[in-house]
N, C-alpha and C. Protein backbone atom coordinates (compact mmCIF):
# COMPACT_ATOMS: atom_id res chain seq x y z
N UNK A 1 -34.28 -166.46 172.26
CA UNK A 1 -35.52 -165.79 171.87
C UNK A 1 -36.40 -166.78 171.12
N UNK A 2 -37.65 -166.89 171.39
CA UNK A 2 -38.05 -167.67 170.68
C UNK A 2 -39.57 -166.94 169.78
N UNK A 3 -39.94 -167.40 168.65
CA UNK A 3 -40.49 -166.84 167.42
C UNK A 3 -41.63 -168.00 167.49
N UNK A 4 -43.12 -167.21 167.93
CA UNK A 4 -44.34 -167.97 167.76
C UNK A 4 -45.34 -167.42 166.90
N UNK A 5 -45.59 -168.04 165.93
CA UNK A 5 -46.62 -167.77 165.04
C UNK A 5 -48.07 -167.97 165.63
N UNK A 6 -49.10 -167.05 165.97
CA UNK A 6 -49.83 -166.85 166.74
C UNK A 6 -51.39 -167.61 165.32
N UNK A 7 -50.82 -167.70 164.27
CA UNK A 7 -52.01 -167.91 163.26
C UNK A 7 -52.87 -169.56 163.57
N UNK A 8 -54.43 -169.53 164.26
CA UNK A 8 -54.74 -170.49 164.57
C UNK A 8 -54.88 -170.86 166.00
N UNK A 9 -53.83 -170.22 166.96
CA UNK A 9 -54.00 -170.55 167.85
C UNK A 9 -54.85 -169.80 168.93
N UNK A 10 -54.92 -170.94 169.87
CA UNK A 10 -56.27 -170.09 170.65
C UNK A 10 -55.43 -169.38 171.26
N UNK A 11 -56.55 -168.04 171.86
CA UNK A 11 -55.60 -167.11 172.37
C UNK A 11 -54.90 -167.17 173.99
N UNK A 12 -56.16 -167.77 174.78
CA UNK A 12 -55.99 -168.39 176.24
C UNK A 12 -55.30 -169.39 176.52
N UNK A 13 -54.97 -170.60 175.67
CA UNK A 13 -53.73 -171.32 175.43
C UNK A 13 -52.62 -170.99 175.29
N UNK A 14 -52.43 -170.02 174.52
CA UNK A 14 -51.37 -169.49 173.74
C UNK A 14 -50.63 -168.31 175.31
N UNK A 15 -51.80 -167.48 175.17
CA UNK A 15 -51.16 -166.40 176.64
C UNK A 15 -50.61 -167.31 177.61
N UNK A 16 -51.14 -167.98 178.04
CA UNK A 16 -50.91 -169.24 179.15
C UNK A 16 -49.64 -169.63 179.69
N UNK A 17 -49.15 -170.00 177.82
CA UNK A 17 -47.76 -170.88 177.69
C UNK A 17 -47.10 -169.72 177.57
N UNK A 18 -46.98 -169.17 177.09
CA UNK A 18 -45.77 -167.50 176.96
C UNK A 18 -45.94 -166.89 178.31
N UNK A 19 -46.65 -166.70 179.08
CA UNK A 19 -46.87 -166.22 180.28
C UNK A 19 -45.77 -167.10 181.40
N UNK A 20 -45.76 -167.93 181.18
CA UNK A 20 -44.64 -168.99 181.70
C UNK A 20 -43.33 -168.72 181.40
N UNK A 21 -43.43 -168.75 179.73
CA UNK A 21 -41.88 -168.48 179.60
C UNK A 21 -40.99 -167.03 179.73
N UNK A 22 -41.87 -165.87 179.55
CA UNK A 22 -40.97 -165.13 180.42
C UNK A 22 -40.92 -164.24 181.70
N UNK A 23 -41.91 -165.41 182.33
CA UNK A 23 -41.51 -165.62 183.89
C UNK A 23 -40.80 -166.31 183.82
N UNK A 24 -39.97 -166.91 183.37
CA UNK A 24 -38.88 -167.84 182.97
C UNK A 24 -37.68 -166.87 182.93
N UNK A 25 -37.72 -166.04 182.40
CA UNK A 25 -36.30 -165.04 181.92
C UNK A 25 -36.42 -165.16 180.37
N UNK A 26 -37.39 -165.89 179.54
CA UNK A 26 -37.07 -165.84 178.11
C UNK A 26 -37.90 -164.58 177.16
N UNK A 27 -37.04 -164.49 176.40
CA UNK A 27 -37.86 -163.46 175.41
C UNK A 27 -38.40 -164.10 174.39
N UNK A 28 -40.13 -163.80 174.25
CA UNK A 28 -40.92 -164.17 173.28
C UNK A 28 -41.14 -162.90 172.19
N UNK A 29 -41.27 -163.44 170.93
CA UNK A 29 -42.06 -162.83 169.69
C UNK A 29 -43.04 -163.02 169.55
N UNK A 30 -44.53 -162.95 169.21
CA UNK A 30 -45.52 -163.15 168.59
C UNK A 30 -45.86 -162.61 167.32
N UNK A 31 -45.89 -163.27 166.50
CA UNK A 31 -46.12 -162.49 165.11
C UNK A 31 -47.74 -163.40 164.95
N UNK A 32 -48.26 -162.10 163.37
CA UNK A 32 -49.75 -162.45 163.14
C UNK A 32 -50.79 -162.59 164.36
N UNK A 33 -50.73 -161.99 165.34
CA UNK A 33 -51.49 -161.77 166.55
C UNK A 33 -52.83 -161.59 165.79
N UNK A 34 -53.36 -160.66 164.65
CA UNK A 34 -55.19 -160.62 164.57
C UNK A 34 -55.30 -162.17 163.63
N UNK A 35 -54.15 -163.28 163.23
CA UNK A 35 -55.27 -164.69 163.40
C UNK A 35 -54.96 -165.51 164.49
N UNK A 36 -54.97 -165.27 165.68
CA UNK A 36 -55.11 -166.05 166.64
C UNK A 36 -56.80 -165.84 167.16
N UNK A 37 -56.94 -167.37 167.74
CA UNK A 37 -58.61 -167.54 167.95
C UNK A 37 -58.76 -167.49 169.37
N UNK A 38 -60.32 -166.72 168.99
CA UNK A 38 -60.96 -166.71 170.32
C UNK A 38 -61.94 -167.58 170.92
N UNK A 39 -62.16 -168.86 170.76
CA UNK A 39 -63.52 -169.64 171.27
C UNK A 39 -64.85 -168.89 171.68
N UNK A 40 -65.52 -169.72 171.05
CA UNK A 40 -67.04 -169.25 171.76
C UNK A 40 -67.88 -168.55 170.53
N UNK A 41 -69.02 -168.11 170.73
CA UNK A 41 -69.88 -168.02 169.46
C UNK A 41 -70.01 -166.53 169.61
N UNK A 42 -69.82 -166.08 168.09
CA UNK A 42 -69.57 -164.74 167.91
C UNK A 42 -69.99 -163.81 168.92
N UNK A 43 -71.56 -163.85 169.18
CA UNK A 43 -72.42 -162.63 170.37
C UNK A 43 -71.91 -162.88 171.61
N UNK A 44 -71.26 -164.02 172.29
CA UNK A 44 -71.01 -164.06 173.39
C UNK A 44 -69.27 -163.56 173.28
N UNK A 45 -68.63 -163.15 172.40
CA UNK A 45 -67.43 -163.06 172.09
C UNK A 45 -66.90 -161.76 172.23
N UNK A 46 -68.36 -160.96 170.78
CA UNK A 46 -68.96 -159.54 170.79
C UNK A 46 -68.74 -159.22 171.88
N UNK A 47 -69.92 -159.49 172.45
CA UNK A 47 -70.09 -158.86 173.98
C UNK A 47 -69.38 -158.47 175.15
N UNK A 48 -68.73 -159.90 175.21
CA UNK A 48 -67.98 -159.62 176.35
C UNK A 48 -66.69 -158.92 176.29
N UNK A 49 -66.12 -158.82 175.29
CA UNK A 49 -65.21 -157.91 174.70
C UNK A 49 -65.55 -155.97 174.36
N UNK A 50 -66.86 -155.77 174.23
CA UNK A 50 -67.46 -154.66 174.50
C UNK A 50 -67.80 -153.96 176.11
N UNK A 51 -68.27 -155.50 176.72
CA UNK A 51 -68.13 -154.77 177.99
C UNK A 51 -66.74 -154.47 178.40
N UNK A 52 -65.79 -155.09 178.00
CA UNK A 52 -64.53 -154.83 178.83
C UNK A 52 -63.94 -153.32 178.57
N UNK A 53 -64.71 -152.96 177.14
CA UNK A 53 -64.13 -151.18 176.88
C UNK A 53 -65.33 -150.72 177.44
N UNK A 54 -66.13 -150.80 177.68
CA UNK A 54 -67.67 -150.11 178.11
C UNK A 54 -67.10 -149.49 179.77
N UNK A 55 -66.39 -150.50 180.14
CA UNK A 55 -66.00 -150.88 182.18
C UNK A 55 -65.11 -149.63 182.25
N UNK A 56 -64.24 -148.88 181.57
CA UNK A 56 -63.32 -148.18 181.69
C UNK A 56 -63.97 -146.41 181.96
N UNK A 57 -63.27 -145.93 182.44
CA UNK A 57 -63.65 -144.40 182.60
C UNK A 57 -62.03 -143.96 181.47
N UNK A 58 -62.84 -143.16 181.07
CA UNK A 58 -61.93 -142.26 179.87
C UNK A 58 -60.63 -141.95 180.15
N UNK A 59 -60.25 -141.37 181.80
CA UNK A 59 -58.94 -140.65 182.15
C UNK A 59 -58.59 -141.68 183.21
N UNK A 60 -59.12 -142.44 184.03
CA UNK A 60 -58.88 -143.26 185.05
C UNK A 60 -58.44 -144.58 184.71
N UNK A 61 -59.30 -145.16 184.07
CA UNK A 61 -58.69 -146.61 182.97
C UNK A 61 -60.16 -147.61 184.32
N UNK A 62 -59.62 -148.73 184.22
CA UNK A 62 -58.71 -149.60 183.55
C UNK A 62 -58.93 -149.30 182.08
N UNK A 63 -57.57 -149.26 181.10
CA UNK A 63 -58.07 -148.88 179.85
C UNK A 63 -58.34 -150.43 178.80
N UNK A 64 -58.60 -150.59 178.27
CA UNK A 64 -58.62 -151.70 177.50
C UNK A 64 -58.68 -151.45 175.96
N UNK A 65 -57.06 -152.19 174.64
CA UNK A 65 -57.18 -152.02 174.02
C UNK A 65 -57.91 -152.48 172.79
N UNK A 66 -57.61 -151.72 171.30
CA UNK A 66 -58.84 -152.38 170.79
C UNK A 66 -58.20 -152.81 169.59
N UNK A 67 -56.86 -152.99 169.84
CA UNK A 67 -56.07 -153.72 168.28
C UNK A 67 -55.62 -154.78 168.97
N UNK A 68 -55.31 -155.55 167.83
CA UNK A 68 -55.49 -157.28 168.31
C UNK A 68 -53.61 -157.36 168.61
N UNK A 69 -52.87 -157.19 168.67
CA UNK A 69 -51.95 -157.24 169.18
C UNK A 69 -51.88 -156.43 170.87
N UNK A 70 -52.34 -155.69 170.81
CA UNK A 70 -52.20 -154.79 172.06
C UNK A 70 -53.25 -155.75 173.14
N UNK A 71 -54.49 -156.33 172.48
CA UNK A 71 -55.27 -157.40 172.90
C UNK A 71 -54.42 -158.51 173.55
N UNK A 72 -53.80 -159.14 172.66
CA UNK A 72 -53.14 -159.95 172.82
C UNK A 72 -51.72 -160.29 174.20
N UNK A 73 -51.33 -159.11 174.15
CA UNK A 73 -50.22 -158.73 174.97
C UNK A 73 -51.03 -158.22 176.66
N UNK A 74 -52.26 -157.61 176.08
CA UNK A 74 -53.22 -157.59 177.82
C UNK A 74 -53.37 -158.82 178.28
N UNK A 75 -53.43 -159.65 176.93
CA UNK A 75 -54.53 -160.95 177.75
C UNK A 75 -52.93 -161.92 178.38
N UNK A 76 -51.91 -161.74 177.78
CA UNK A 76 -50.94 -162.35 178.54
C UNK A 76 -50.17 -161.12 180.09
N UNK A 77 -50.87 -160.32 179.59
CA UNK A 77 -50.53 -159.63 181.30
C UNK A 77 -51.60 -159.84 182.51
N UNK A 78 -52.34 -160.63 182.15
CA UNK A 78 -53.46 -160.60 182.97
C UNK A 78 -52.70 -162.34 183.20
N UNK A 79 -52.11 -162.71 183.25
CA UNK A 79 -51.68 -164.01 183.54
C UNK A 79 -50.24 -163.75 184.28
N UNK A 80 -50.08 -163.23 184.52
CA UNK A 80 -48.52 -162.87 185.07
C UNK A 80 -48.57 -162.07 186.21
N UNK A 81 -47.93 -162.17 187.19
CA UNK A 81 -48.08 -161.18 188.74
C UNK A 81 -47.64 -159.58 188.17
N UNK A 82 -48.00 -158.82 187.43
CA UNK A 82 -47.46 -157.72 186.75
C UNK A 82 -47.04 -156.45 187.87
N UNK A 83 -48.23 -156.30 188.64
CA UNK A 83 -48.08 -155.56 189.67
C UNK A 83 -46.35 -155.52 190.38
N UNK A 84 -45.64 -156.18 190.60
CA UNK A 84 -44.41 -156.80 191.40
C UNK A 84 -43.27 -156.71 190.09
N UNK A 85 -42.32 -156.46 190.75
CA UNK A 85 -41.13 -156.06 190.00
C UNK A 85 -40.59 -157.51 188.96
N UNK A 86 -41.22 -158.79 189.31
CA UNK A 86 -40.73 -159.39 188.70
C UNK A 86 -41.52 -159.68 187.51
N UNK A 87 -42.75 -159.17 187.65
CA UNK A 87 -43.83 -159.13 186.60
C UNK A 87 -43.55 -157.94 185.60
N UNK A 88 -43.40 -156.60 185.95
CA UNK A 88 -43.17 -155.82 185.28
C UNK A 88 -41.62 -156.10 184.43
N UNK A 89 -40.79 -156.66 184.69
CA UNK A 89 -39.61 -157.59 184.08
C UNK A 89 -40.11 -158.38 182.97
N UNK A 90 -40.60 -159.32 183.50
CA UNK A 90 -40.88 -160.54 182.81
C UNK A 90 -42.21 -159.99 181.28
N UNK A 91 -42.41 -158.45 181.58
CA UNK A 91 -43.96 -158.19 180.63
C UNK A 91 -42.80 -157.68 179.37
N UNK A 92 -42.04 -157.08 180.08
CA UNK A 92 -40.90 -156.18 179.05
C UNK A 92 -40.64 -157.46 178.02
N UNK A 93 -40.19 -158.79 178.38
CA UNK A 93 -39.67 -159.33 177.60
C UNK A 93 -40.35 -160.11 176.21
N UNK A 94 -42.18 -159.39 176.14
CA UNK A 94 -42.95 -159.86 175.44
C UNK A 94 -43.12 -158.62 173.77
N UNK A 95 -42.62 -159.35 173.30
CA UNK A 95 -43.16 -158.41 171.97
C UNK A 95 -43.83 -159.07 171.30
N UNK A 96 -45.02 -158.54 170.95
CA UNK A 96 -46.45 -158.87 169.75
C UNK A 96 -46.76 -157.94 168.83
N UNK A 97 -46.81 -158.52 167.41
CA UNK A 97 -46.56 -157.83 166.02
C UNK A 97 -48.35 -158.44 165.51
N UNK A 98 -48.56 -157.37 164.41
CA UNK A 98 -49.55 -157.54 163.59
C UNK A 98 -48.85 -157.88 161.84
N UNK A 99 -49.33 -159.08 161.89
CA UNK A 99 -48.64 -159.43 160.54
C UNK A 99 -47.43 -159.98 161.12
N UNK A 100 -46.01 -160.16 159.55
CA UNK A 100 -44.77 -160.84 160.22
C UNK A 100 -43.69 -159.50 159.87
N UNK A 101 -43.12 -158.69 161.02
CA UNK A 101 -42.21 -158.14 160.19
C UNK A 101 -41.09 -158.48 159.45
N UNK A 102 -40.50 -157.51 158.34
CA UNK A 102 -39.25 -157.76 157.65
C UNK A 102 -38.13 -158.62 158.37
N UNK A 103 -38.01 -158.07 159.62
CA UNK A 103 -36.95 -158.66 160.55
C UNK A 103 -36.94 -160.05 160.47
N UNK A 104 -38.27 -160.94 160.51
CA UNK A 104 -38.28 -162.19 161.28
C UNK A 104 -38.72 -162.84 160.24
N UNK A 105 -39.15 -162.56 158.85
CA UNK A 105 -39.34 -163.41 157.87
C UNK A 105 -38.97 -164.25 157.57
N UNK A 106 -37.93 -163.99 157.41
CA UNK A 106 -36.60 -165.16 156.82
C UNK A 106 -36.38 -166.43 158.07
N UNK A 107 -37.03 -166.12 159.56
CA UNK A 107 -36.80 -167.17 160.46
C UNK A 107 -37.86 -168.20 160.54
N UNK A 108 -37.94 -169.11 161.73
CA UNK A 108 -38.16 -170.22 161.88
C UNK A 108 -39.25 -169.82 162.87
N UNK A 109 -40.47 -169.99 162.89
CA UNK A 109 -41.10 -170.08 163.92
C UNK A 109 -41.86 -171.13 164.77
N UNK A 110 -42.24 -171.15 165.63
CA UNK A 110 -42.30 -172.36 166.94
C UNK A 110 -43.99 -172.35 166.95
N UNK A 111 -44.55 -173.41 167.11
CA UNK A 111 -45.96 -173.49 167.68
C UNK A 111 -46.25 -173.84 168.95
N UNK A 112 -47.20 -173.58 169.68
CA UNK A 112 -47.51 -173.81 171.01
C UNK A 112 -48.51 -174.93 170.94
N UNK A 113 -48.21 -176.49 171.55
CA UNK A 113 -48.57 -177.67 171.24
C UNK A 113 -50.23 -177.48 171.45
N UNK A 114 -50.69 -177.49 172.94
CA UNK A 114 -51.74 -177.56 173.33
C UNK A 114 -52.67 -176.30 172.50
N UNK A 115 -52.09 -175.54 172.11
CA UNK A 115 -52.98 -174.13 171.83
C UNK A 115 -53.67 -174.18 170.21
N UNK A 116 -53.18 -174.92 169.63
CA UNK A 116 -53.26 -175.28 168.04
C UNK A 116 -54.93 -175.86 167.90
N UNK A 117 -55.47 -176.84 169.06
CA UNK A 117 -56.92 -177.58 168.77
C UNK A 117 -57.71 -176.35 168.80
N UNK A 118 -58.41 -175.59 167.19
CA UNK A 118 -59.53 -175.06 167.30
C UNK A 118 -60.92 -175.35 167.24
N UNK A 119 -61.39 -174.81 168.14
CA UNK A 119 -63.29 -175.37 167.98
C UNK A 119 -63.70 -174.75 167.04
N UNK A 120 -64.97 -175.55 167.17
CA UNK A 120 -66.09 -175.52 166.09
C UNK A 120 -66.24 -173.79 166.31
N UNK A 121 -66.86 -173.16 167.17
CA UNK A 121 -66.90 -171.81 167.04
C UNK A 121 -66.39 -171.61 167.61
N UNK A 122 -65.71 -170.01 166.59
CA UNK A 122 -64.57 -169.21 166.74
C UNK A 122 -64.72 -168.12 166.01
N UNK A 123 -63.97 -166.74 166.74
CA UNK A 123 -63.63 -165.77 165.79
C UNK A 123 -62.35 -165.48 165.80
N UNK A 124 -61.46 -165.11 164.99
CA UNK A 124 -59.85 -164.42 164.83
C UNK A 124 -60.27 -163.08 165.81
N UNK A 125 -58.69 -162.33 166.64
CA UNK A 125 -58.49 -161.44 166.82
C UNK A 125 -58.62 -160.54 166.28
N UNK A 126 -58.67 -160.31 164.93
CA UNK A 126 -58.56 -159.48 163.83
C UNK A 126 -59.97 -158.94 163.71
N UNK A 127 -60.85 -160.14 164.00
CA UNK A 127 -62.92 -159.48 163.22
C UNK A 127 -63.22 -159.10 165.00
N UNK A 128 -62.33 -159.26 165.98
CA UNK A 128 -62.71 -158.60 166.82
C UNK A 128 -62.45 -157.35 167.27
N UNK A 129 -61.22 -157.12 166.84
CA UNK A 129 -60.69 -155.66 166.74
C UNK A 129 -61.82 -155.09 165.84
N UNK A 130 -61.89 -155.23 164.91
CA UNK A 130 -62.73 -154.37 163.97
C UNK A 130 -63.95 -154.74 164.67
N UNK A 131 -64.43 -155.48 164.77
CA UNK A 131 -66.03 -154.77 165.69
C UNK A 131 -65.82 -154.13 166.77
N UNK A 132 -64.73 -153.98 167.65
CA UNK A 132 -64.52 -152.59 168.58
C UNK A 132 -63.86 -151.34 167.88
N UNK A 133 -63.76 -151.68 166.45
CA UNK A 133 -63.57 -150.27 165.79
C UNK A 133 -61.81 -149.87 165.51
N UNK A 134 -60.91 -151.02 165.59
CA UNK A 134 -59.43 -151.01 165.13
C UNK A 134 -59.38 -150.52 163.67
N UNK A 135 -58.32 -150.16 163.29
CA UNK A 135 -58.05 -150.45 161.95
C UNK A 135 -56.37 -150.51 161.85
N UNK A 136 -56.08 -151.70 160.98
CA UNK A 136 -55.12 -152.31 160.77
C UNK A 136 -54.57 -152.40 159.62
């Protein structure tokens, strides 16, 4: 199992590399999912994250969530063949936490090499949940 501290890293980097590993067969953690970063300058960030709940019909979906972990865990299913039995496998083996729980405190956690360089503009998962109206 391996234990990734999500604080800092970009989020499309980050989905990328975990999206790999358990299409792999491995089980990932993500802890602190609302400070992982999103590139790009706040209104274009806003936005396009509004249209993606705007796109949905109420009872039909596609639904799209609006807490930064549940965020987080879409944006690595949207990288994985999910549809197909080996996708729906490989999604099970992803758990993403807000904050670090009790459980995993006391452990060691791993960084994702490439995903760590943040740009100049950026917002956390966290100020984006709350401008689609989360609370955490």
């Amino acid at each position: 199992m391996k234990l990734i501290n999500a604080e800092g890293l970009v989020i499309g980097r980050l989905a990328s590399n975990v999206a790999k590993q358990i299409l792999n067969g491995e089980e990932v953690v993500i802890v602190n999912a609302e400070k992982a970063v999103v590139s790009g300058s706040r209104k274009a960030i806003l936005t396009e994250y509004r249209s993606r709940r705007e796109l949905t019909h109420a009872r039909k979906g596609p639904h799209y969530p609006r807490m930064p972990d549940r965020i987080l865990k879409r944006t690595v299913r949207g990288m994985i063949p999910y549809q197909t039995p080996r996708g729906r496998t490989a999604y099970k083996n992803l758990k993403v936490y807000i904050g670090i729980p009790k459980e995993y405190e006391k452990k060691k956690f791993e960084t994702v090499a490439g995903a760590s360089k943040v740009p100049a503009r950026f917002l956390t998962l966290g100020e984006v949940s709350e401008s689609l109206g989360a609370k955490f």
